[in-house]
Protein backbone atom coordinates (compact mmCIF):
# COMPACT_ATOMS: atom_id res chain seq x y z
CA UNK A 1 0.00 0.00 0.00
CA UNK A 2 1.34 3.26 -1.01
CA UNK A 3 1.90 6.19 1.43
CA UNK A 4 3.36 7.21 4.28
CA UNK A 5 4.09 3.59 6.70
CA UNK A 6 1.63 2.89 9.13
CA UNK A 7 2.76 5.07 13.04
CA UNK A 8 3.83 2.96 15.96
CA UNK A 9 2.09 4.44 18.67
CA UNK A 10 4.42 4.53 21.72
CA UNK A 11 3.18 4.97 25.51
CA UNK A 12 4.86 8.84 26.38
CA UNK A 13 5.45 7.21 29.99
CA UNK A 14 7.81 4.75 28.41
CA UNK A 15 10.55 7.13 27.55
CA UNK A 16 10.40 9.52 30.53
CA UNK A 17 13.35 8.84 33.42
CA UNK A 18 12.68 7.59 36.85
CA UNK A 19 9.55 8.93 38.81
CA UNK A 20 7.87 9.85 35.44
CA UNK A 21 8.56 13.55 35.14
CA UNK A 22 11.30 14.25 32.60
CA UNK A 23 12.39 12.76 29.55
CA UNK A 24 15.08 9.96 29.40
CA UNK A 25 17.64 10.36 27.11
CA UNK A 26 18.83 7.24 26.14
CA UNK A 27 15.51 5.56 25.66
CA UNK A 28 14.74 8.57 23.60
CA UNK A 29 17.96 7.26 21.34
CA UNK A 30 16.39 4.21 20.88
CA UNK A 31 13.35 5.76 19.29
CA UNK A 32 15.46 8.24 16.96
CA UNK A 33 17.35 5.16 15.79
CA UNK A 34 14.11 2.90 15.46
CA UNK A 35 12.54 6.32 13.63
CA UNK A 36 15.55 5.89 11.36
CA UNK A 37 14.86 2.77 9.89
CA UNK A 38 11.70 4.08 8.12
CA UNK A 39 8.66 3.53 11.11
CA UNK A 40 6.73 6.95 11.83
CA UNK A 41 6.16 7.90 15.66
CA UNK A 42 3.36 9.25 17.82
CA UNK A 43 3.13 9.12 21.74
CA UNK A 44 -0.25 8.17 23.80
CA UNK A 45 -0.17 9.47 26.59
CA UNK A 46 -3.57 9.73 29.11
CA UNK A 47 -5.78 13.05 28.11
CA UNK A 48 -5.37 15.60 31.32
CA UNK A 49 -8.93 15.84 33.26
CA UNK A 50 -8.68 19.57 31.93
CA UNK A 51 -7.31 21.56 29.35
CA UNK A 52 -6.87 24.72 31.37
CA UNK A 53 -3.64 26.46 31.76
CA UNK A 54 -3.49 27.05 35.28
CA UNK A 55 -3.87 23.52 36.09
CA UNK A 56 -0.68 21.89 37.04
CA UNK A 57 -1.54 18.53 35.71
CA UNK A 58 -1.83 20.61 31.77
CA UNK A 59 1.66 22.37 32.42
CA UNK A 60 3.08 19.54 32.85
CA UNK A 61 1.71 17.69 30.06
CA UNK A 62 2.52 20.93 27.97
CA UNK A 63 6.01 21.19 29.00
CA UNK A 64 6.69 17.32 28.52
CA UNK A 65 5.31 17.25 25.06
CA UNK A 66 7.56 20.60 24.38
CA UNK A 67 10.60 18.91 25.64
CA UNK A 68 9.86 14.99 23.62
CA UNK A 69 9.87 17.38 20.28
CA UNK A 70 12.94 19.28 21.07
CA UNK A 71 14.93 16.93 22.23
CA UNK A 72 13.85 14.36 18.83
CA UNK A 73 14.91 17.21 16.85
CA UNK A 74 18.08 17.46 18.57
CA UNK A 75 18.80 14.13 17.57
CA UNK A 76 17.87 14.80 13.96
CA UNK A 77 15.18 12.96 14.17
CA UNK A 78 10.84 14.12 13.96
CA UNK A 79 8.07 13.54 16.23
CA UNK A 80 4.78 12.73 14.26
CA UNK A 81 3.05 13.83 17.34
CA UNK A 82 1.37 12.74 20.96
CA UNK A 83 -2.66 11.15 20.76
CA UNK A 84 -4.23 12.43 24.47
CA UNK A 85 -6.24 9.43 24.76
CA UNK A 86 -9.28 9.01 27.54
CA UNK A 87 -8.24 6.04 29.05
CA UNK A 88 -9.93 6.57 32.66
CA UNK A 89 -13.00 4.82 34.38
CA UNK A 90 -15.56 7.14 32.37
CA UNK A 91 -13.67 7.16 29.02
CA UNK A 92 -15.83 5.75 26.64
CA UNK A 93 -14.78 3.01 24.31
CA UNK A 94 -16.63 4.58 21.14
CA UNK A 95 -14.61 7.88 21.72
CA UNK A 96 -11.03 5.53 22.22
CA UNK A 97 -12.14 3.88 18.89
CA UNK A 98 -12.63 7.12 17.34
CA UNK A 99 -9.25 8.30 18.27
CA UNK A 100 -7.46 5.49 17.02
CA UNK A 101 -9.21 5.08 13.84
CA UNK A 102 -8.54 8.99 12.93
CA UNK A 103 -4.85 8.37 13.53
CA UNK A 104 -4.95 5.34 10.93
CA UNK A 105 -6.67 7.54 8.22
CA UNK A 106 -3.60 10.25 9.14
CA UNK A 107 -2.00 7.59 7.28
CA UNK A 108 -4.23 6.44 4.75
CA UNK A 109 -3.82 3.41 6.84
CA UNK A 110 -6.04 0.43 8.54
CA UNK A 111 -6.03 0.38 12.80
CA UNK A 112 -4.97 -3.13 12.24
CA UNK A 113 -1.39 -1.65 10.46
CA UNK A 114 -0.73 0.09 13.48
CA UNK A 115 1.34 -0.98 16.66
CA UNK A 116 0.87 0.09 20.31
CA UNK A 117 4.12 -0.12 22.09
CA UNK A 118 3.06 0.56 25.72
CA UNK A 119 2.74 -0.59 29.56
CA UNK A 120 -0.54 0.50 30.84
CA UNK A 121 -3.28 -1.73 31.36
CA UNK A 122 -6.28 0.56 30.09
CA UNK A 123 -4.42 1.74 27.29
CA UNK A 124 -3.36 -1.77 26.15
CA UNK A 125 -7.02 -2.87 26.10
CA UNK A 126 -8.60 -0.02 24.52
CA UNK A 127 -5.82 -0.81 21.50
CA UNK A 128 -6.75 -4.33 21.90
CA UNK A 129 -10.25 -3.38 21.54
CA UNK A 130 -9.56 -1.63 18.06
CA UNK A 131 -7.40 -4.22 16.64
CA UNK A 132 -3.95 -2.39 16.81
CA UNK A 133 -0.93 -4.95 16.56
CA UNK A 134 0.48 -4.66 20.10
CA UNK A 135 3.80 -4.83 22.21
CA UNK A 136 3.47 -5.34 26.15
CA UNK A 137 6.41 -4.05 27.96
CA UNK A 138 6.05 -6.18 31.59
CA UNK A 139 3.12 -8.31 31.83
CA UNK A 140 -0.57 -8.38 31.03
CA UNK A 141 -3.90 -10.29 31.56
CA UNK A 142 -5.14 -10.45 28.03
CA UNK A 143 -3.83 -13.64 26.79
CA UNK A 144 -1.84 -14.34 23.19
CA UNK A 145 -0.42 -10.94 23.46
CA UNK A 146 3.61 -10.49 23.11
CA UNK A 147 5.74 -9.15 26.01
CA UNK A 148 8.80 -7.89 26.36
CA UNK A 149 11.07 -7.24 29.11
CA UNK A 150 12.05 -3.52 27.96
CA UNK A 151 11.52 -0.77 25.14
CA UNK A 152 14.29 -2.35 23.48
CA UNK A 153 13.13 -5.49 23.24
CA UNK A 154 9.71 -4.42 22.59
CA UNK A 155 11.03 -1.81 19.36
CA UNK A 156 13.59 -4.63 18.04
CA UNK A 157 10.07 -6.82 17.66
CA UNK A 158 8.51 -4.43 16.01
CA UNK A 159 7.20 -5.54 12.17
């Protein structure tokens, strides 16, 4: 199929340091030079309760996604972007769907193309859900599903 290759949607929290608040360098390396061999990025990373600029919670989110894209283009390297993505108690699976399926047509691509790389529970069953091709770093309940020990292992599996 012609076009740009299908994204590999990443969990954010994956390449952030210890205690989840800052970028990790190295694992951000292993992205650029997985980016380099032709796959297209974006991060998922959990949609703030608000949107409002005075709430901490949205700085931060802000200020993260601000940092991911400078430091990708530090290493020469382009982030396709970061998909907020409902994936609390209330989040409805229609609106997860939704998400997902206007990321594929980004693309001119099928959900099924896609792979989730990620960690979190909810996140890894709404892309189950949808059909996306998935990755497991640690463990998980849903059965037939691949994991991996690492982001490295989970990126050197990637199709």
């Amino acid at each position: 199929m012609g076009g740009p290759a299908a994204p590999v949607l990443i969990e954010r929290a994956l390449l952030l340091g210890r205690g989840g608040r800052s970028p990790d360098a190295a694992r951000i390396e292993r992205v650029v030079a997985f980016q380099r061999r032709g796959h297209r990025i974006v991060l998922v990373a959990p949609k703030p309760s608000g949107w409002r600029p005075t709430r901490r919670s949205v700085d931060h989110d802000l200020a993260l996604q601000q940092q991911l894209h400078q430091l990708f283009t530090r290493a020469g390297a382009e982030l396709d972007g970061v998909l907020y993505l409902g994936t609390g108690l209330f989040s409805r699976k229609h609106r997860q769907k939704n998400e997902f399926e206007q990321t594929a047509q980004r693309y001119g691509r099928n959900v099924g193309e896609m792979t989730l790389i990620g960690s979190d529970q909810a996140l890894i069953e709404a892309a189950d859900r949808v059909g996306l091709k998935l990755g497991v770093v640690g463990s998980t309940p849903i059965p037939n599903i691949p994991t991996f020990e690492n982001l490295k292992t989970a990126l050197a599996n990637v199709d």
